[in-house]
PDB file of N, CA and C in Angstrom:
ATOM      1  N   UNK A   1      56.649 -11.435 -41.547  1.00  0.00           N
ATOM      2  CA  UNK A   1      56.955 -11.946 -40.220  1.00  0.00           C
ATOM      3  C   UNK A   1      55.768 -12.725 -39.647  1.00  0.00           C
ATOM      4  N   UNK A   2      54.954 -12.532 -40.009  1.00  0.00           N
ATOM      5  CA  UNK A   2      53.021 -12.968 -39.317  1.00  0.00           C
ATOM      6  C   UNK A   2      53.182 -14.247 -40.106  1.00  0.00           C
ATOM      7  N   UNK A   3      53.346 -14.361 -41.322  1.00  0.00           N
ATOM      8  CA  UNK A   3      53.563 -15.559 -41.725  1.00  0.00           C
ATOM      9  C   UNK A   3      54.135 -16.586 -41.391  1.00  0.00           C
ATOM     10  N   UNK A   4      55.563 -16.038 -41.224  1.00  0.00           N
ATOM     11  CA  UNK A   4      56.675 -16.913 -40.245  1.00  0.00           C
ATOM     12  C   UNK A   4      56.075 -17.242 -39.146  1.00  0.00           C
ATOM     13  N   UNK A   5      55.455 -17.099 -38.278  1.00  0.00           N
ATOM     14  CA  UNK A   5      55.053 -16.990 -37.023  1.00  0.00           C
ATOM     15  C   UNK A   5      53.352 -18.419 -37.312  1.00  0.00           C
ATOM     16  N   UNK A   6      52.965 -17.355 -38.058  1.00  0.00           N
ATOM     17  CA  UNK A   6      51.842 -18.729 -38.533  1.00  0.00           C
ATOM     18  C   UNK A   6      52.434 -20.059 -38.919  1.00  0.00           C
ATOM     19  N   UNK A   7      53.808 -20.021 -40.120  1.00  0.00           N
ATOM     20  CA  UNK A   7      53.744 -20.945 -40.182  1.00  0.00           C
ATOM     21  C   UNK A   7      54.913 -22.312 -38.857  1.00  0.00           C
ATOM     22  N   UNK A   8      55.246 -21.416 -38.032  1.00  0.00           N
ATOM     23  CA  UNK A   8      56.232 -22.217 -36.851  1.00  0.00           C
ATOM     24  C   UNK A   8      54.741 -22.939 -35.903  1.00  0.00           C
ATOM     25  N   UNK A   9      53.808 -21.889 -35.778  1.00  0.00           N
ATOM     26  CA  UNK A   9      52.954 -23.046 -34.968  1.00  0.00           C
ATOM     27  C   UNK A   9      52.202 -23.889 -35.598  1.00  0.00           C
ATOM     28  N   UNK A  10      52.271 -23.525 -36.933  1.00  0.00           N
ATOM     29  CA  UNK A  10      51.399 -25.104 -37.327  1.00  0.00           C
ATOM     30  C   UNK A  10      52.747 -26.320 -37.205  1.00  0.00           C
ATOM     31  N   UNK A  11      53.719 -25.705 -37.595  1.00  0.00           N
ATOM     32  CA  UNK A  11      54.668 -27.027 -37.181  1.00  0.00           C
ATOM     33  C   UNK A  11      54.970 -27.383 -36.274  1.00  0.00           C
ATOM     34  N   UNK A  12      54.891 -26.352 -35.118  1.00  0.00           N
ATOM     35  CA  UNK A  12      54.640 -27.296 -33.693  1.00  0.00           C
ATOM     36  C   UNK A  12      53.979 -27.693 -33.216  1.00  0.00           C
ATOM     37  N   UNK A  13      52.671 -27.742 -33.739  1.00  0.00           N
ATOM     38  CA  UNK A  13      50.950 -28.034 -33.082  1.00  0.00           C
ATOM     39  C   UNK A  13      51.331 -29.558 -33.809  1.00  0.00           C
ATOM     40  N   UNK A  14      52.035 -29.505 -35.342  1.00  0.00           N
ATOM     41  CA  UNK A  14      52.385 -31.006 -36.234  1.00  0.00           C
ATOM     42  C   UNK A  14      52.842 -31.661 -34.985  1.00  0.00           C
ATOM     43  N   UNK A  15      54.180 -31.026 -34.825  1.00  0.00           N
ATOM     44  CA  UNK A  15      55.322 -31.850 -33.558  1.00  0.00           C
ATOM     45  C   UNK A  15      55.000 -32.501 -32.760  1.00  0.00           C
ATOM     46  N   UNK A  16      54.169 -31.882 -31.651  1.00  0.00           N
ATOM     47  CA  UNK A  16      53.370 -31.706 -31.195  1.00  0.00           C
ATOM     48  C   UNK A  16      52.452 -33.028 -30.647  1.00  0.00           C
ATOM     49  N   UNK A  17      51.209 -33.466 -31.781  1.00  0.00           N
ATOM     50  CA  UNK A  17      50.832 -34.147 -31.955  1.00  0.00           C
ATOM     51  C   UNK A  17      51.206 -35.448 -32.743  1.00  0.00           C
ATOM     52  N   UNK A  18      52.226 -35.459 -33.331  1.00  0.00           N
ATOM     53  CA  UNK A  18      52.874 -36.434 -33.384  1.00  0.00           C
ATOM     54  C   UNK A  18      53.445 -37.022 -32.687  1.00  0.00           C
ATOM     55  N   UNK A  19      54.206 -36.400 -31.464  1.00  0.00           N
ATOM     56  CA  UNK A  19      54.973 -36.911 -30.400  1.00  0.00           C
ATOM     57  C   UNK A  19      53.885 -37.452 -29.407  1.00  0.00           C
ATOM     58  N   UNK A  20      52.677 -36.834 -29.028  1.00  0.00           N
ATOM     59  CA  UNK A  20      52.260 -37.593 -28.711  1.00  0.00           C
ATOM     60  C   UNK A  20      51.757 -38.420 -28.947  1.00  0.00           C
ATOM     61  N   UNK A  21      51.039 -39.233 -30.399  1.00  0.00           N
ATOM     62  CA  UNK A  21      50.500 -40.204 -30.726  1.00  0.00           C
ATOM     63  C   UNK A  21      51.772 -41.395 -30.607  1.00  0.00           C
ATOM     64  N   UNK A  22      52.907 -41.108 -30.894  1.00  0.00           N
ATOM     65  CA  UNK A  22      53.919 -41.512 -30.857  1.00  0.00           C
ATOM     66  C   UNK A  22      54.794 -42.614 -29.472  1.00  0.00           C
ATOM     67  N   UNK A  23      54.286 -41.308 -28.039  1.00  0.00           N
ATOM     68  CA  UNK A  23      54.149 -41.826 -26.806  1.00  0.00           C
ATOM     69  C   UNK A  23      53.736 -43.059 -26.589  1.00  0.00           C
ATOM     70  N   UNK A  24      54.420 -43.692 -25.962  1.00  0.00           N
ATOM     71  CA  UNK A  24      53.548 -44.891 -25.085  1.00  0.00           C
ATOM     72  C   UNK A  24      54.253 -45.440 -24.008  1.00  0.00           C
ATOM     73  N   UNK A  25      53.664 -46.127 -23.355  1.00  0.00           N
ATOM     74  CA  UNK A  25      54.215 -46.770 -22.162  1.00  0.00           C
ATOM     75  C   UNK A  25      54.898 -48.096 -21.686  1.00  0.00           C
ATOM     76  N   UNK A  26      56.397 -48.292 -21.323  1.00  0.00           N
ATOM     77  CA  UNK A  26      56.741 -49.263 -21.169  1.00  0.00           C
ATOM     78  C   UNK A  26      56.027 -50.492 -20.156  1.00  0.00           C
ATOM     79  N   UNK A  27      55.938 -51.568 -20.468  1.00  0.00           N
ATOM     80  CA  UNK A  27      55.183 -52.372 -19.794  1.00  0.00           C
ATOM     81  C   UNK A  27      55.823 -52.826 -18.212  1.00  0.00           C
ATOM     82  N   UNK A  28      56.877 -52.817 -18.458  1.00  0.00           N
ATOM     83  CA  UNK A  28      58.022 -53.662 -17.743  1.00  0.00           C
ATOM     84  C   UNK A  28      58.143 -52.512 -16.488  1.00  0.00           C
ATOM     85  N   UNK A  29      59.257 -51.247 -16.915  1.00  0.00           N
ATOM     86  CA  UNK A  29      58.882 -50.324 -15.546  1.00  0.00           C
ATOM     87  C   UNK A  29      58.368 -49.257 -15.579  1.00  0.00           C
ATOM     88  N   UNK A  30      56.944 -49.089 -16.767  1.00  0.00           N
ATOM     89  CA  UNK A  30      55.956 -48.403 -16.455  1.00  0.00           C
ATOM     90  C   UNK A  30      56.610 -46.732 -17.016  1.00  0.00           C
ATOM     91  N   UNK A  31      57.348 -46.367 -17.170  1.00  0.00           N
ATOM     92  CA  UNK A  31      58.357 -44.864 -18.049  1.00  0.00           C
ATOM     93  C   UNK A  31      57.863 -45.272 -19.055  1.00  0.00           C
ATOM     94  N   UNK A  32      57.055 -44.076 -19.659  1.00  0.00           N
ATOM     95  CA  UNK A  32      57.124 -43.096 -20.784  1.00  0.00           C
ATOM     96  C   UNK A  32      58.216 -43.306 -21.724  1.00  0.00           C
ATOM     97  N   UNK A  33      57.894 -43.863 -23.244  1.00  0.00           N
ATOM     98  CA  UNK A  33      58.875 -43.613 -24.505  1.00  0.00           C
ATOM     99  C   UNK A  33      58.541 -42.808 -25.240  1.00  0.00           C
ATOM    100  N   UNK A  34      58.962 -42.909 -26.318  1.00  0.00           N
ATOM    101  CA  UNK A  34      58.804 -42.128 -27.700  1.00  0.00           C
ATOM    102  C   UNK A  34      59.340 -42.458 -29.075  1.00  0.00           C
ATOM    103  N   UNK A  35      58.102 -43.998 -29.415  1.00  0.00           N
ATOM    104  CA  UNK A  35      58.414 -44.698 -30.587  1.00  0.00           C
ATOM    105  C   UNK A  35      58.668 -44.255 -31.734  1.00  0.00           C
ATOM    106  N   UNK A  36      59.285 -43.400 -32.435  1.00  0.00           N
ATOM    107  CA  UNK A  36      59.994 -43.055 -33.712  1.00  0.00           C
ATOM    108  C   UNK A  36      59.870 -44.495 -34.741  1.00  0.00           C
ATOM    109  N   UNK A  37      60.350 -45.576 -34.303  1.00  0.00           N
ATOM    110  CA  UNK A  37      60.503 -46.558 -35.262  1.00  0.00           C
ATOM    111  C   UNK A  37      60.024 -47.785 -34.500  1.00  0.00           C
ATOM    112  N   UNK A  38      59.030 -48.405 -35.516  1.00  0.00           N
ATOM    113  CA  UNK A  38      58.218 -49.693 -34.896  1.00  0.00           C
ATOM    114  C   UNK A  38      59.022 -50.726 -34.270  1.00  0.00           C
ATOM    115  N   UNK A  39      58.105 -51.367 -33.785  1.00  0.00           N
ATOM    116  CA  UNK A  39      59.702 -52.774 -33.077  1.00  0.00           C
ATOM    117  C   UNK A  39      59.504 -53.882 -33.972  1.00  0.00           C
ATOM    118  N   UNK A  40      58.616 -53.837 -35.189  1.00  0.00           N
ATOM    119  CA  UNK A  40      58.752 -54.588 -36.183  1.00  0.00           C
ATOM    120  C   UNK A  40      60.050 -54.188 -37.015  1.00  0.00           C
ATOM    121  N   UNK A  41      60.500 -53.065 -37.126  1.00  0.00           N
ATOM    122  CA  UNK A  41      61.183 -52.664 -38.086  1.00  0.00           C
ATOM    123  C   UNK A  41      62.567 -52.738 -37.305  1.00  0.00           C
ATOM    124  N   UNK A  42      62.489 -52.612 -36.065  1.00  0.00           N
ATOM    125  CA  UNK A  42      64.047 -52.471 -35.035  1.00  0.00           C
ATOM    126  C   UNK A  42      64.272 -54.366 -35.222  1.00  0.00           C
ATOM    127  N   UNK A  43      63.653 -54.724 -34.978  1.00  0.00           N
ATOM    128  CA  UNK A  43      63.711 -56.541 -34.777  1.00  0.00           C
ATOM    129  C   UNK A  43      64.549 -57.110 -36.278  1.00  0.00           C
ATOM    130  N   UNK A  44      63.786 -56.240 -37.510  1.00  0.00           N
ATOM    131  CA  UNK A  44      64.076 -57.063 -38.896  1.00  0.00           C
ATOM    132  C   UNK A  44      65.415 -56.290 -39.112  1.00  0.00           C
ATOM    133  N   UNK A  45      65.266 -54.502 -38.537  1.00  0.00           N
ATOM    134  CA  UNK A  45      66.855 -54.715 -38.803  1.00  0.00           C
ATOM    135  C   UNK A  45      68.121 -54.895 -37.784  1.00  0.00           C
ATOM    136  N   UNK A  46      67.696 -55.230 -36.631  1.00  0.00           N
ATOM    137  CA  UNK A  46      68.745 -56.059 -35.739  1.00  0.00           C
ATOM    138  C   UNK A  46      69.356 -57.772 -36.443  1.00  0.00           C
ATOM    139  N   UNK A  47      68.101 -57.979 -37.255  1.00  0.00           N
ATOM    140  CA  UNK A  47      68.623 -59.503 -37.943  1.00  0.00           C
ATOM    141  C   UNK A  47      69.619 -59.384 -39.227  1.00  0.00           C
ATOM    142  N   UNK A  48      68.810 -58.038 -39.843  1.00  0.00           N
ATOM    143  CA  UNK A  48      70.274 -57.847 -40.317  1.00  0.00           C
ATOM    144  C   UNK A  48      71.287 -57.922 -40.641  1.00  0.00           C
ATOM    145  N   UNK A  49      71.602 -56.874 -38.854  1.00  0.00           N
ATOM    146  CA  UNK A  49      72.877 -56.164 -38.707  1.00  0.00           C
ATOM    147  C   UNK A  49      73.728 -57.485 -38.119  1.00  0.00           C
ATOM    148  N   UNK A  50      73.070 -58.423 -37.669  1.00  0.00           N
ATOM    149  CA  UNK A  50      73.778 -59.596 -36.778  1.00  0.00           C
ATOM    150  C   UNK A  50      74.360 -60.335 -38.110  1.00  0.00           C
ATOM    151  N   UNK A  51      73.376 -60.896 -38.990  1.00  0.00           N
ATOM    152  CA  UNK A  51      74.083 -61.205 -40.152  1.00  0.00           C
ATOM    153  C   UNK A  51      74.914 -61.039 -40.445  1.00  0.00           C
ATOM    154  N   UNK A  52      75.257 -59.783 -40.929  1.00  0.00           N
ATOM    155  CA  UNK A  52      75.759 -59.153 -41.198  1.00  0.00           C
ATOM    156  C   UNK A  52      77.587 -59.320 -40.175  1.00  0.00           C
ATOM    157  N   UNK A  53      77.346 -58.813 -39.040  1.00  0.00           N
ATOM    158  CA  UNK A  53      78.173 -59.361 -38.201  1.00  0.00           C
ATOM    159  C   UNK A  53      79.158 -60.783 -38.220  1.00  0.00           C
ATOM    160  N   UNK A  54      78.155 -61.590 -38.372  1.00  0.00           N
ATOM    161  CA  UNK A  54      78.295 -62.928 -38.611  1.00  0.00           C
ATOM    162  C   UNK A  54      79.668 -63.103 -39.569  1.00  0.00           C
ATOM    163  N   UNK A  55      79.137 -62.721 -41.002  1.00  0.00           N
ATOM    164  CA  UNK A  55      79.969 -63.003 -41.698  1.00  0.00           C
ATOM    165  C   UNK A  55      81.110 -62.297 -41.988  1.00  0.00           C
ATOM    166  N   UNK A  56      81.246 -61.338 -40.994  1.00  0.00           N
ATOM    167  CA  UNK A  56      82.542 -60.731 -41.205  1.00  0.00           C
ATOM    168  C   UNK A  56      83.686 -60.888 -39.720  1.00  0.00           C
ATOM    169  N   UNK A  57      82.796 -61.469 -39.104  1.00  0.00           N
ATOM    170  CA  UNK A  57      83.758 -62.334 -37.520  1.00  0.00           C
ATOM    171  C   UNK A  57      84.211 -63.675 -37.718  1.00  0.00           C
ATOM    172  N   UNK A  58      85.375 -63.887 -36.731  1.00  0.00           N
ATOM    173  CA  UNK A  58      85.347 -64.952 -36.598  1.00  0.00           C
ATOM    174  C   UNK A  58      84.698 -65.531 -35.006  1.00  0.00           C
ATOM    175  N   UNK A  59      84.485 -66.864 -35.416  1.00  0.00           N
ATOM    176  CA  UNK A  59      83.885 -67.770 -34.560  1.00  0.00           C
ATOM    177  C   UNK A  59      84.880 -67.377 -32.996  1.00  0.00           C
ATOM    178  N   UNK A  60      84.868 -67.632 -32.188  1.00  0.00           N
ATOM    179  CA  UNK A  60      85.834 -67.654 -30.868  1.00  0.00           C
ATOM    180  C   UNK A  60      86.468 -69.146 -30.901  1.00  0.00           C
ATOM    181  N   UNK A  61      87.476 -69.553 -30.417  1.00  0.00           N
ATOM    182  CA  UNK A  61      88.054 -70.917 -30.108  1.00  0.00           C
ATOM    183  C   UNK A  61      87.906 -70.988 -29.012  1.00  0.00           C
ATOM    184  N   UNK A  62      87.844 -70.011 -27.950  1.00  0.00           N
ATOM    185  CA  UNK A  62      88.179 -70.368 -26.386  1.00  0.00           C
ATOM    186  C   UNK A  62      87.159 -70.737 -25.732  1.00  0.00           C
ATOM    187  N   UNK A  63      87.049 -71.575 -25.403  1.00  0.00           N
ATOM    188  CA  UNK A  63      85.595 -72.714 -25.105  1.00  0.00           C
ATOM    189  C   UNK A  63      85.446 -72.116 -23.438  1.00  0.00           C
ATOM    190  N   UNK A  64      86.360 -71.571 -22.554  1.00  0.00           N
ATOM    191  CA  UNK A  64      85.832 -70.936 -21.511  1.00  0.00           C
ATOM    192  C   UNK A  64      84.756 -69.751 -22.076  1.00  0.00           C
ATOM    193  N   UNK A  65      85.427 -68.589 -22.385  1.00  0.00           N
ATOM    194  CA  UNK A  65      84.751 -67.620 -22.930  1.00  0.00           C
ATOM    195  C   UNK A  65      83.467 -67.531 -23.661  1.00  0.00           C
ATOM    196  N   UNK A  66      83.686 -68.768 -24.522  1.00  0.00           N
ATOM    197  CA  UNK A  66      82.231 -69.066 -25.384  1.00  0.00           C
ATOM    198  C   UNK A  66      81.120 -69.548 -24.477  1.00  0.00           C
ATOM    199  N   UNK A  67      81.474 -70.413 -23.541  1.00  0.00           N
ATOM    200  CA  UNK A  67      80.574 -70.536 -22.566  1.00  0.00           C
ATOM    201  C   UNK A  67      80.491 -69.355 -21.359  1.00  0.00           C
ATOM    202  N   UNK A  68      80.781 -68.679 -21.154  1.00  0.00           N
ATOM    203  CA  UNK A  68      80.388 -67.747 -20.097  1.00  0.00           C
ATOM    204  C   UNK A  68      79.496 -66.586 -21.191  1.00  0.00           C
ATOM    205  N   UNK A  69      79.884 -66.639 -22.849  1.00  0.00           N
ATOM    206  CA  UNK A  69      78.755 -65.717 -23.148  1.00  0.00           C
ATOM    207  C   UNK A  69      77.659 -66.603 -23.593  1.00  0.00           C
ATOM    208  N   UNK A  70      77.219 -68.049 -23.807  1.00  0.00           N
ATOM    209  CA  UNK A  70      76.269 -68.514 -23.269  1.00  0.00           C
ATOM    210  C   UNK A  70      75.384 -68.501 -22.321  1.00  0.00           C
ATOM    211  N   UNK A  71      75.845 -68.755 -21.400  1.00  0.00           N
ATOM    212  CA  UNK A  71      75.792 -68.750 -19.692  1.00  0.00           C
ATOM    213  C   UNK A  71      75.047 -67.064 -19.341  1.00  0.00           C
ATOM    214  N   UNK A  72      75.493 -66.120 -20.174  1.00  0.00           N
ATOM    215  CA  UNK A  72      75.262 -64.736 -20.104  1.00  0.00           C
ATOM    216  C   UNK A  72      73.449 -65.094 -20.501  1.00  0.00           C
ATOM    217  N   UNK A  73      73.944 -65.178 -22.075  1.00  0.00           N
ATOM    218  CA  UNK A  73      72.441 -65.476 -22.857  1.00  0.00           C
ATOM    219  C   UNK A  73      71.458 -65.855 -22.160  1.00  0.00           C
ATOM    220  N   UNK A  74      71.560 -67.180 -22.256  1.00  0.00           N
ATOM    221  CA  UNK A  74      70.736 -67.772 -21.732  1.00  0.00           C
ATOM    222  C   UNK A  74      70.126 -67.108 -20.186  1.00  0.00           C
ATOM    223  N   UNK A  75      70.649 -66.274 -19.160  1.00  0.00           N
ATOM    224  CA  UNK A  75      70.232 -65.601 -18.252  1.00  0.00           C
ATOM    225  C   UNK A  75      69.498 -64.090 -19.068  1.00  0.00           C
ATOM    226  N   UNK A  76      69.635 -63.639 -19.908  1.00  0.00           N
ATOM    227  CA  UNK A  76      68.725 -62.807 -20.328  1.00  0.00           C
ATOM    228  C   UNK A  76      67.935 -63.101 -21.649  1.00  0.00           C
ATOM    229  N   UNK A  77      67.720 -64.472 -21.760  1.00  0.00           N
ATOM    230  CA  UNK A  77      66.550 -64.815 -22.103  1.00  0.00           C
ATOM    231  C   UNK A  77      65.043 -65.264 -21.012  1.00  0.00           C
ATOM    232  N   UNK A  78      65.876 -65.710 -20.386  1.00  0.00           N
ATOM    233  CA  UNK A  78      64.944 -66.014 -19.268  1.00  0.00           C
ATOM    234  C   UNK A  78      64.521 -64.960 -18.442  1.00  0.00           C
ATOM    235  N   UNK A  79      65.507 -63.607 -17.881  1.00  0.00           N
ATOM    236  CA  UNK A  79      64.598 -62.526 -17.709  1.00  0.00           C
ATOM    237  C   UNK A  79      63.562 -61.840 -18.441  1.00  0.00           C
ATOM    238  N   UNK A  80      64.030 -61.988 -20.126  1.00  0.00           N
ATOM    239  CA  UNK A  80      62.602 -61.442 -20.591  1.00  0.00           C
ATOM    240  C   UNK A  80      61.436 -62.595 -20.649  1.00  0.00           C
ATOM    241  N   UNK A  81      61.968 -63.877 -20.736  1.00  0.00           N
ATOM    242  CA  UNK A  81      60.694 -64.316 -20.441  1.00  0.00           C
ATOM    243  C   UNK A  81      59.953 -64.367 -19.249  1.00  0.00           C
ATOM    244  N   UNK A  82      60.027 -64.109 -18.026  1.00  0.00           N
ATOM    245  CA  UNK A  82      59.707 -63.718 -17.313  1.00  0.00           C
ATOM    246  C   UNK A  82      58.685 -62.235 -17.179  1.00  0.00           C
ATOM    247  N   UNK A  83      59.350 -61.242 -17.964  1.00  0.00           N
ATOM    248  CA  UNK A  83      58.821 -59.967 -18.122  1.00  0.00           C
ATOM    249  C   UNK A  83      57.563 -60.097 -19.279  1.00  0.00           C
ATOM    250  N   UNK A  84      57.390 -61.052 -20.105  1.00  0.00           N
ATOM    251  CA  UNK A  84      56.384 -60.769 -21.435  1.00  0.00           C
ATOM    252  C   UNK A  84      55.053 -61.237 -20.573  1.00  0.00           C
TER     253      UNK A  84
END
């Protein structure tokens, strides 16, 4: 049982300190995360998954619609550029 017990806090002292090296702080509104996976690695596989997407959709025809999710875009590109 002493063993068991030894060995749960070395794995939470691990936890532990991993979570916090892990921690960091959003720039934008300043809250606390908890990076698990780099944003190099979220970015290459969001390109992906869009790919991916790509070739199994079709295009839209309805030229209203396609432009209002333009119109979308393009407004949250410009909020993050604003935020970097």
């Amino acid at each position: 049982m002493k063993r068991f017990i030894n060995l749960s806090k070395k794995y939470l002292v691990f936890a532990s300190l991993l979570a916090f090296i892990a921690c960091s702080k959003v720039a934008v509104t300043g809250r606390d995360q908890l990076n698990i996976v780099s944003d190099a690695e979220v970015l290459s596989m969001s390109y992906t998954e869009y790919n991916d997407f790509l070739k199994t959709s079709k295009i839209s025809t309805d030229q209203k619609k396609t432009q209002l999710v333009k119109k979308v875009g393009n407004k949250i590109i410009h909020i993050d550029y604003i935020y970097q």
